[in-house]
N, C-alpha and C. Protein backbone atom coordinates (compact mmCIF):
# COMPACT_ATOMS: atom_id res chain seq x y z
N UNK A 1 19.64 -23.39 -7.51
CA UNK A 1 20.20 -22.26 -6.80
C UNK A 1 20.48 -21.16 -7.82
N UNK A 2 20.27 -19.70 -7.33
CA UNK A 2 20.08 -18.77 -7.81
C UNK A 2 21.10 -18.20 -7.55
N UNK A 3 22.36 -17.62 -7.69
CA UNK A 3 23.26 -16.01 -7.38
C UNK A 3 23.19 -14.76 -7.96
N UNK A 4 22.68 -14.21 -7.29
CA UNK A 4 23.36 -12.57 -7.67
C UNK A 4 24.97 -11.68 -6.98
N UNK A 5 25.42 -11.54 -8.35
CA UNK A 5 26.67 -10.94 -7.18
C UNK A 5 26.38 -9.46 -7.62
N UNK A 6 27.00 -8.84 -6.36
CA UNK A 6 26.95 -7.70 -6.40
C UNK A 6 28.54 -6.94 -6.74
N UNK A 7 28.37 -5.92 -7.12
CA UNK A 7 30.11 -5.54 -7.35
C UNK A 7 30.74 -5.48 -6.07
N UNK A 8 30.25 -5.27 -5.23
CA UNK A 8 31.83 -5.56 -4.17
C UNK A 8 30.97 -6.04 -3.31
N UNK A 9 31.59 -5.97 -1.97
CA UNK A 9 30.94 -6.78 -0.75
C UNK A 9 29.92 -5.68 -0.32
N UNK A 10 29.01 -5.32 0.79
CA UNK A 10 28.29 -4.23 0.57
C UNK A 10 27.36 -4.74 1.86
N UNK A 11 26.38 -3.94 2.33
CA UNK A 11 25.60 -3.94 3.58
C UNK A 11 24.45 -4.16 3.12
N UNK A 12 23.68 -5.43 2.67
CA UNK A 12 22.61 -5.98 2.66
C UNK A 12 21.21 -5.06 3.52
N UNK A 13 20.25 -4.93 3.50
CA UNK A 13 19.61 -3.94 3.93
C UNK A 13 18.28 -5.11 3.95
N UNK A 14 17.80 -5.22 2.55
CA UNK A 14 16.63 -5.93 2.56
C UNK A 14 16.33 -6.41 1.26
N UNK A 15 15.84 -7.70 0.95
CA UNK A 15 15.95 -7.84 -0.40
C UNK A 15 14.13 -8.27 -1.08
N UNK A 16 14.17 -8.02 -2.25
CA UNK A 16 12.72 -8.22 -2.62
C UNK A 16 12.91 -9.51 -4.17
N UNK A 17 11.49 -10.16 -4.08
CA UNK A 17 11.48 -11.08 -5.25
C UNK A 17 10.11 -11.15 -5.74
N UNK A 18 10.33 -11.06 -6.92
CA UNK A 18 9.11 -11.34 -7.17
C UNK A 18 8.78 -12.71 -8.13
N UNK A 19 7.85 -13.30 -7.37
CA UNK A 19 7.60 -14.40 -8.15
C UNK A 19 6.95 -14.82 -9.77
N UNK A 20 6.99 -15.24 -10.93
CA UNK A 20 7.00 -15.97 -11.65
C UNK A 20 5.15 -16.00 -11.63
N UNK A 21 4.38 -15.70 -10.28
CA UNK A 21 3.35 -16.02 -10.60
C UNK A 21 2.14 -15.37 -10.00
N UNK A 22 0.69 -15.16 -10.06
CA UNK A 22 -0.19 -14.02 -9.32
C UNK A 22 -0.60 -14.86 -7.76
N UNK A 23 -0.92 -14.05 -6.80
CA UNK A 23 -1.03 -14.77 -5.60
C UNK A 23 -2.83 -15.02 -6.07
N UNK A 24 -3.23 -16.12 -5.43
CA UNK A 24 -4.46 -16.66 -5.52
C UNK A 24 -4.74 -17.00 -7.36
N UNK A 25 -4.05 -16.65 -8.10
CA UNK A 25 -4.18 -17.68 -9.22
C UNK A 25 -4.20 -19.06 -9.11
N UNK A 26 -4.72 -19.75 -9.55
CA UNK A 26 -4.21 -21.57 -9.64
C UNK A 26 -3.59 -21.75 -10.51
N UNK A 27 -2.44 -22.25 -10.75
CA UNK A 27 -1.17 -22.65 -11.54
C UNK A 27 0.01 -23.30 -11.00
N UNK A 28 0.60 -24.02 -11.45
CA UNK A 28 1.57 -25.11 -11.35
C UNK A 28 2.93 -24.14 -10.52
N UNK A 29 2.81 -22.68 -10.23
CA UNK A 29 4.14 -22.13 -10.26
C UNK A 29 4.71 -22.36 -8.69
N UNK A 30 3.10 -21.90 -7.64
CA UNK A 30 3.15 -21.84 -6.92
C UNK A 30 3.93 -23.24 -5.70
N UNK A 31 3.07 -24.52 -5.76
CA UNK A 31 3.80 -25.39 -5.55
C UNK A 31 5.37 -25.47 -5.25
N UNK A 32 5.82 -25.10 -6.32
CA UNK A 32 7.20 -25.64 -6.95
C UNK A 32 8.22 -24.33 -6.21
N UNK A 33 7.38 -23.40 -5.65
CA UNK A 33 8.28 -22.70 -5.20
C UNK A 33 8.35 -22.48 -3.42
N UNK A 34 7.17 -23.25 -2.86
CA UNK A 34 7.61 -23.05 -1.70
C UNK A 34 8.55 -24.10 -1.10
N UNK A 35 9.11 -23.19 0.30
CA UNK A 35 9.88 -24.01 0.57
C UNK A 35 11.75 -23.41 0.46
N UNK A 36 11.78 -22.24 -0.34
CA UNK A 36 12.45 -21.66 -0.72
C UNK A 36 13.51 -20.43 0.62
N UNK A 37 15.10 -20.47 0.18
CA UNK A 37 15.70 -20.17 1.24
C UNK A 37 16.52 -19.03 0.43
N UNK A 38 16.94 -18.28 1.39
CA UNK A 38 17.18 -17.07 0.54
C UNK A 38 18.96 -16.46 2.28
N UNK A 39 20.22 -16.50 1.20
CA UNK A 39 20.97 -16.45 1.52
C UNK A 39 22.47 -14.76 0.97
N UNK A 40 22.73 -14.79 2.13
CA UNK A 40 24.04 -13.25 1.69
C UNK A 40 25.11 -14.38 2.05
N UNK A 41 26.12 -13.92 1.07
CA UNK A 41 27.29 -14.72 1.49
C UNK A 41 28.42 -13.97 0.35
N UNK A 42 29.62 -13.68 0.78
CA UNK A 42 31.07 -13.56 0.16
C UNK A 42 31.59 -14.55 -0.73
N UNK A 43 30.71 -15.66 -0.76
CA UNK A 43 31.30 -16.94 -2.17
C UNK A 43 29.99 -17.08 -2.63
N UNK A 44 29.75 -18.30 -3.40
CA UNK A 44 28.86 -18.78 -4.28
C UNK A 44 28.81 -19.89 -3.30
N UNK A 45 29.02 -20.31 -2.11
CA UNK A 45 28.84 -21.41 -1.37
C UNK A 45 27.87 -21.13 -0.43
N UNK A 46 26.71 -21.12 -0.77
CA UNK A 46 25.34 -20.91 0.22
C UNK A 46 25.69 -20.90 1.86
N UNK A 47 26.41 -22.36 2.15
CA UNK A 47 26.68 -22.66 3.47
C UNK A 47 28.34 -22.19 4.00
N UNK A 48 28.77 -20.94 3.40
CA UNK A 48 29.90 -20.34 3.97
C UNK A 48 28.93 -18.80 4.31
N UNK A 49 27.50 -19.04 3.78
CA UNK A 49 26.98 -17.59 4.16
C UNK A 49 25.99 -17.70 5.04
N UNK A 50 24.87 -16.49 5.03
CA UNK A 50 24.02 -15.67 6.80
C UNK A 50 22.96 -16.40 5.48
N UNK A 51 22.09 -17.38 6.41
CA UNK A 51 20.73 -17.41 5.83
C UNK A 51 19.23 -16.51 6.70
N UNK A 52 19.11 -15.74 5.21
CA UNK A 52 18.53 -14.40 5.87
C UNK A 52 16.39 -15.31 6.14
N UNK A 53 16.28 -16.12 5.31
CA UNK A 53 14.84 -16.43 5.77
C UNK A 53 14.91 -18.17 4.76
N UNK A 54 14.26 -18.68 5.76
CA UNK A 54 13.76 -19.85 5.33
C UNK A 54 12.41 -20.47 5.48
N UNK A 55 11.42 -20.71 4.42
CA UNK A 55 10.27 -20.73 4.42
C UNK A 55 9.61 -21.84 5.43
N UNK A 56 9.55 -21.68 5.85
CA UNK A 56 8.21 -22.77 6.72
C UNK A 56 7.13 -22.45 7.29
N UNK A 57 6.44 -21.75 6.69
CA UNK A 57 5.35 -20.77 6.98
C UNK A 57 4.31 -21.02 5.65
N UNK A 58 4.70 -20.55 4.64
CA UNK A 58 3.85 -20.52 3.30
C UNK A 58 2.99 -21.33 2.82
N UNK A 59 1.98 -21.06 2.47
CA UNK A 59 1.03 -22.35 2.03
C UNK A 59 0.81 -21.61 0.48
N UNK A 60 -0.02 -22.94 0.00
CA UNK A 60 -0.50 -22.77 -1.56
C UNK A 60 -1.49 -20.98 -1.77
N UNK A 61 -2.14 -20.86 -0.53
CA UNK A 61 -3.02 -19.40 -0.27
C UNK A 61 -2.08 -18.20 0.18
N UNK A 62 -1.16 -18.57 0.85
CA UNK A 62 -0.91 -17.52 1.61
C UNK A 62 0.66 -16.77 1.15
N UNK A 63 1.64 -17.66 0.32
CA UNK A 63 2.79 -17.52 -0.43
C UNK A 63 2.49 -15.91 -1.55
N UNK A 64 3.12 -14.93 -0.90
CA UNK A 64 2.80 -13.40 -1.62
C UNK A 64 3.65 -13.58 -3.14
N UNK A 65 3.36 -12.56 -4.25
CA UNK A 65 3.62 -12.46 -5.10
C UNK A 65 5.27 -11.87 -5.31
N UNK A 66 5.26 -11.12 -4.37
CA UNK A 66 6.21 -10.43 -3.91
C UNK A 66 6.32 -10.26 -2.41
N UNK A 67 7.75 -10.87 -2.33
CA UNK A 67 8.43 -11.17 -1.07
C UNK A 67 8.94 -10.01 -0.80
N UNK A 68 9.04 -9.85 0.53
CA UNK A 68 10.60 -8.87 0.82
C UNK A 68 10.63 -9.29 2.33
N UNK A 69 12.40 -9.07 2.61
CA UNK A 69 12.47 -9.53 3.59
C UNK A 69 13.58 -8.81 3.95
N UNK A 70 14.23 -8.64 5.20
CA UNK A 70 15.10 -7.19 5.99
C UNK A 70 16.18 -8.74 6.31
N UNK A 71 17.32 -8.25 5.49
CA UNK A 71 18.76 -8.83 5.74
C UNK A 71 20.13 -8.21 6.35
N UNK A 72 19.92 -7.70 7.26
CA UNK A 72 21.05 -6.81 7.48
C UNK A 72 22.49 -7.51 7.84
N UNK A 73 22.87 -7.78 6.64
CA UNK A 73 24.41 -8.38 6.80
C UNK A 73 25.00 -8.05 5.52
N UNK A 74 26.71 -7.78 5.47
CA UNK A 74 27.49 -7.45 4.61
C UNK A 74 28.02 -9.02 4.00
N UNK A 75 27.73 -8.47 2.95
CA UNK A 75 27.97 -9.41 1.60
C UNK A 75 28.16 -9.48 0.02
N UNK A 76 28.41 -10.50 -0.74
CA UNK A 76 28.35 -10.02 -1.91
C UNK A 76 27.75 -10.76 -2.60
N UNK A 77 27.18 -11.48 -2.32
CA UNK A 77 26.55 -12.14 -3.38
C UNK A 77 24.50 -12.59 -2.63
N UNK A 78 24.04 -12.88 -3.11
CA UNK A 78 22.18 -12.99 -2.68
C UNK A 78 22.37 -14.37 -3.66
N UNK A 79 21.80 -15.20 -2.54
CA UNK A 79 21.61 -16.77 -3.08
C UNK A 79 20.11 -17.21 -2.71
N UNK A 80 19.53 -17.48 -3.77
CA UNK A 80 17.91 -18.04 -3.89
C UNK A 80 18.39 -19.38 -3.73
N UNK A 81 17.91 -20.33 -3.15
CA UNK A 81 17.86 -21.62 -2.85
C UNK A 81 16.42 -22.30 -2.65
N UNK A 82 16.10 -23.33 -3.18
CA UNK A 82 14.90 -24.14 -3.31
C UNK A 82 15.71 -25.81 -3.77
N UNK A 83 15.01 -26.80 -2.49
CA UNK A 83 15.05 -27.68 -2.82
C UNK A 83 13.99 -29.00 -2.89
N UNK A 84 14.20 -29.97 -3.76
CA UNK A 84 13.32 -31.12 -2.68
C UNK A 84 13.88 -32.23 -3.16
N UNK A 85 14.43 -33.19 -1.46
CA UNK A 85 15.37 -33.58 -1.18
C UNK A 85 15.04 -35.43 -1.87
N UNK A 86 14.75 -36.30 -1.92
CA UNK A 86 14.42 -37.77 -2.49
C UNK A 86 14.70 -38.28 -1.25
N UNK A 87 13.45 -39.05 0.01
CA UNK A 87 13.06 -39.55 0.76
C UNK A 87 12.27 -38.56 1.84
N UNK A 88 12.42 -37.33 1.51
CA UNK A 88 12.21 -36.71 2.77
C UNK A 88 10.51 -35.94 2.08
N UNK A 89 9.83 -36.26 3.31
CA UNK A 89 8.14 -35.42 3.35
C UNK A 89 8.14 -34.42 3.75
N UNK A 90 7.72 -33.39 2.69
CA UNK A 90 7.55 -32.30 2.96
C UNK A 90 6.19 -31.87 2.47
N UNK A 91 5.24 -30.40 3.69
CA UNK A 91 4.14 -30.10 4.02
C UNK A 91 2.98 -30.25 2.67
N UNK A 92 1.74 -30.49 2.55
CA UNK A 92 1.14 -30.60 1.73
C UNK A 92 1.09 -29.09 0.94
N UNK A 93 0.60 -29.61 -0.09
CA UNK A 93 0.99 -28.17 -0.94
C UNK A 93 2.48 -28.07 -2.36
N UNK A 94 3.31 -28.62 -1.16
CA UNK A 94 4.31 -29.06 -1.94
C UNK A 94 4.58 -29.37 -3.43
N UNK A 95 5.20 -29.26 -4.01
CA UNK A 95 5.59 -29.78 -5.15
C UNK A 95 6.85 -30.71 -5.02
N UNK A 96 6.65 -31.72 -5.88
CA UNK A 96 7.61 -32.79 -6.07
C UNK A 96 9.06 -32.12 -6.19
N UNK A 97 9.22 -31.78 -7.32
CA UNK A 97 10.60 -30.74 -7.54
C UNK A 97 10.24 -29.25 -7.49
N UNK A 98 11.51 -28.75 -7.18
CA UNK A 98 11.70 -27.21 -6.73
C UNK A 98 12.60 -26.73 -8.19
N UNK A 99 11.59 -25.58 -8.19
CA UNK A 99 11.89 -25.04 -9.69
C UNK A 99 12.49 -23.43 -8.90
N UNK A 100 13.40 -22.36 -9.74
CA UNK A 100 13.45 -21.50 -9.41
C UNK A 100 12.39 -20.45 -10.44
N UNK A 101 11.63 -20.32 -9.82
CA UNK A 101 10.06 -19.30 -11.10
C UNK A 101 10.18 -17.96 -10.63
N UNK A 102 11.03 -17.12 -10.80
CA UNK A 102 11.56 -15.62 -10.20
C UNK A 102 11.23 -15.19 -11.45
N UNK A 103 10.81 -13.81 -11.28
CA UNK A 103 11.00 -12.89 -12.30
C UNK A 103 11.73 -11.63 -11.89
N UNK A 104 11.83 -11.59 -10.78
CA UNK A 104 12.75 -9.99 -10.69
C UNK A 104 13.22 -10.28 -9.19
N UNK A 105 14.26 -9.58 -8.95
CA UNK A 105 15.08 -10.44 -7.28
C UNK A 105 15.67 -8.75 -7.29
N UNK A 106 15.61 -7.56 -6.27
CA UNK A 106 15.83 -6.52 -6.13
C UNK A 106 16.41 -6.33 -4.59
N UNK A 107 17.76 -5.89 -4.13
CA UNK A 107 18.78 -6.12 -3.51
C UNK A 107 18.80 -4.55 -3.03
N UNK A 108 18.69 -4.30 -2.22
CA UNK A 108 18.68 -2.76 -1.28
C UNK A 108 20.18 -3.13 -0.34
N UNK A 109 20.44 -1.74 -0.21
CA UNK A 109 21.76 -1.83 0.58
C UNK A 109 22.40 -0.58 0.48
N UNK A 110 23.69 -0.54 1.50
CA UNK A 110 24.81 0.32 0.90
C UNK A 110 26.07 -0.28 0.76
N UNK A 111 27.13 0.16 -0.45
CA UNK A 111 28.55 -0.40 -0.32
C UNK A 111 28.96 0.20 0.86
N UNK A 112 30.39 -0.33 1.12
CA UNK A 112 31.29 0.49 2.49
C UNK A 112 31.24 1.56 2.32
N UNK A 113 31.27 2.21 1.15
CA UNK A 113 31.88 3.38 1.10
C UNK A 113 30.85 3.98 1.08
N UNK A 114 29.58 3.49 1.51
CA UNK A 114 28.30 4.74 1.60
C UNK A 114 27.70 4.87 0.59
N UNK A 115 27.82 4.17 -0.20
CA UNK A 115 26.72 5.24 -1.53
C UNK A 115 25.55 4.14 -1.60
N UNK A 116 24.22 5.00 -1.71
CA UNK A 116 23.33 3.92 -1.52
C UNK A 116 23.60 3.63 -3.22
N UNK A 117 22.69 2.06 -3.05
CA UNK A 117 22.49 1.63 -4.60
C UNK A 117 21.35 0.41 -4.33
N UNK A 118 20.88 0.13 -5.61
CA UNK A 118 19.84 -0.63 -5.88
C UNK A 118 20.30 -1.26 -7.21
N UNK A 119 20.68 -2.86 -6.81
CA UNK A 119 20.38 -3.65 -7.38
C UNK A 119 19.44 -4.42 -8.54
N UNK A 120 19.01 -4.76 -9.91
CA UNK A 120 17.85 -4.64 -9.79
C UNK A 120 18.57 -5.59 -11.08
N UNK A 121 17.86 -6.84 -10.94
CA UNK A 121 18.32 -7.94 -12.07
C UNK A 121 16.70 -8.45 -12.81
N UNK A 122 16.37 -8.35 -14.01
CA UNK A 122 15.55 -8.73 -14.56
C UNK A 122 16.20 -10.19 -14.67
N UNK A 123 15.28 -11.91 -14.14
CA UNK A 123 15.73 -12.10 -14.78
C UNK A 123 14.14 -13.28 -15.29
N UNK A 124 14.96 -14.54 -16.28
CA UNK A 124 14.08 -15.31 -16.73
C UNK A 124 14.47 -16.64 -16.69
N UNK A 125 14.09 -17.69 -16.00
CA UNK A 125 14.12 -18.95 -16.07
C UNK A 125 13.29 -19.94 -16.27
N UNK A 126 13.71 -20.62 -16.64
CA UNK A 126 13.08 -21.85 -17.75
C UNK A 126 13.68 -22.71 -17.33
N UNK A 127 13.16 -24.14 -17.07
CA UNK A 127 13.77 -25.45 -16.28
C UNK A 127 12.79 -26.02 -17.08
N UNK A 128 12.96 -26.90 -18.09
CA UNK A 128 12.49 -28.20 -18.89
C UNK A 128 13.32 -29.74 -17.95
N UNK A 129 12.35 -30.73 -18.16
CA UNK A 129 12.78 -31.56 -17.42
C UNK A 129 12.82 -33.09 -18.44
């Protein structure tokens, strides 16, 4: 699990990600990332927040490089979530474990007080196992 907090609570608009990897390349990235749930919430507790999209659609072809997706709920924090659970089958394509492979996660919105702003977190992760 991923958080971004934002400085205060604020009106979610639509958020963008970009993945870790090129669409129609073959590489290990893709796998490992579908499946992936993407959450606004006022804590760091995924399930006290609005889950804005959850993948069950995506295949190894069709998973874009860059996501975006329209969240319109007030919040403060953007939670990336990816799991895979030990007994449970999930769609071919799949990867065994769920890695978070983001390279940039970009957060549109306005605070209460109106002022637009843009979010914009470079970031980099690395999961050795």
């Amino acid at each position: 699990m991923v958080d971004y907090r934002l400085s205060c609570i604020a009106d979610v608009l639509y958020v963008s990600i970009y993945f870790i990897f090129i669409k129609g390349l073959s590489n290990g990235y893709v796998p490992r990332t579908l499946g992936f749930s993407l959450y606004v919430s006022n804590t760091t507790n995924k399930s006290e927040g609005h889950l804005c999209f959850k993948d069950t659609v995506y295949t190894l072809s069709t998973i874009p490089a860059v996501f975006n997706t329209t969240c319109p709920v007030h919040g403060q924090y953007v939670i990336y979530y990816n799991e895979r659970l030990p007994g449970v089958s999930y769609p071919e394509g799949y990867s065994q474990y769920a890695f978070n492979d983001l390279c940039e996660v970009e957060v549109y919105g306005m605070y209460y007080i109106y002022f637009a702003f843009v979010l914009k977190k470079n970031i980099y992760i690395y999961t050795y196992l």
